[in-house]
Protein backbone atom coordinates (compact mmCIF):
# COMPACT_ATOMS: atom_id res chain seq x y z
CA UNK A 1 74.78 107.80 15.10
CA UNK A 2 72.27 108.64 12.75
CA UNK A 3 68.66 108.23 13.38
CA UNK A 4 65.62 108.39 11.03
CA UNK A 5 62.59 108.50 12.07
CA UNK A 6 58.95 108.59 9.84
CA UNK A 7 55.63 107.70 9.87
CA UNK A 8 54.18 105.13 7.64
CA UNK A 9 50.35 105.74 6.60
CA UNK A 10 50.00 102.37 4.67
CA UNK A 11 50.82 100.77 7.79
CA UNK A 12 49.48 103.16 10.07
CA UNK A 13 52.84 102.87 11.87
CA UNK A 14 56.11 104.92 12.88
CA UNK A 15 59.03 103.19 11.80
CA UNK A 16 62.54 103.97 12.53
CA UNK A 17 66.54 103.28 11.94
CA UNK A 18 69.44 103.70 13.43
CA UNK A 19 72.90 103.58 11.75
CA UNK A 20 76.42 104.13 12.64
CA UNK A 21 78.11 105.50 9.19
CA UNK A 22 81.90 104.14 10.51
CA UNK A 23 81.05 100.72 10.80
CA UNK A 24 77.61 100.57 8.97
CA UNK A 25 75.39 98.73 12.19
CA UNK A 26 72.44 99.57 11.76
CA UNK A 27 69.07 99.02 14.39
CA UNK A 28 65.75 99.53 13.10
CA UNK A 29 62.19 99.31 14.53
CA UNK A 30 58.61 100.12 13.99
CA UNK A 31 55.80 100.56 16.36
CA UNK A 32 51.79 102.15 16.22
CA UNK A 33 52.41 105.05 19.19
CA UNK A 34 55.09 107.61 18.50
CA UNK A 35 56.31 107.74 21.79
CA UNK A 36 57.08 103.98 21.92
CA UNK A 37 58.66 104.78 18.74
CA UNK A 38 60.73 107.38 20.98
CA UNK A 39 61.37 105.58 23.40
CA UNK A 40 62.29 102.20 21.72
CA UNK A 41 65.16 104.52 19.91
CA UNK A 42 66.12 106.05 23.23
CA UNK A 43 66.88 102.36 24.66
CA UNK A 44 68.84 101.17 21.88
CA UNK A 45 70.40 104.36 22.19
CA UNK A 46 71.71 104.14 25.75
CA UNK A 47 71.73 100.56 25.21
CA UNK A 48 74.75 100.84 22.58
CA UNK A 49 76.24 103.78 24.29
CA UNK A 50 76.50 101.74 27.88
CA UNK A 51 76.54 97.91 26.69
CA UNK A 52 78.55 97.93 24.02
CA UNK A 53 80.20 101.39 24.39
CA UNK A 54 80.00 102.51 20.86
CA UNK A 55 80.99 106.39 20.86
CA UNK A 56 78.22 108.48 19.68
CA UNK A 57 80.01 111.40 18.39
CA UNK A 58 80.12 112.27 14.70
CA UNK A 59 83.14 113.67 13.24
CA UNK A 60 83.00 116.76 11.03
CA UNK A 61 83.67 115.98 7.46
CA UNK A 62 87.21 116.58 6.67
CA UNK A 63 86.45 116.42 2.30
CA UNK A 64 85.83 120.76 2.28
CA UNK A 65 88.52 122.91 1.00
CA UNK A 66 90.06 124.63 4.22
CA UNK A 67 88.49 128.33 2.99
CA UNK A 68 84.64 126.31 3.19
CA UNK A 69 85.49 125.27 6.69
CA UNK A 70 84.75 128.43 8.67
């Protein structure tokens, strides 16, 4: 999972995303207090990983010659 997190002045917001890169679901939220922010992420979070029991582990990048992978 890959999550993104930033804080939107305009909007006087933090706004947030969260995307799987092997099957391209993506969540996304937005809220005024960073740790609702925090802790909307954390739910969806443990919400994915227990519900739906998508695997949270990212897999090193196999594209690097063998001597660049040390």
């Amino acid at each position: 999972m890959v999550i993104n997190l930033w804080y939107n002045g305009a909007m006087d917001e933090w706004r947030w995303t969260l995307s799987d890169p092997k099957n391209l679901d993506q969540h996304s939220g937005n809220r005024e207090n960073i740790r609702d922010a925090m802790n909307d992420i954390a739910n969806t979070v443990e919400h994915l990983r227990d519900e739906k029991g998508v695997n949270m582990e990212l897999k090193k990048p196999t594209c690097l010659p063998k001597d660049l992978d040390k």
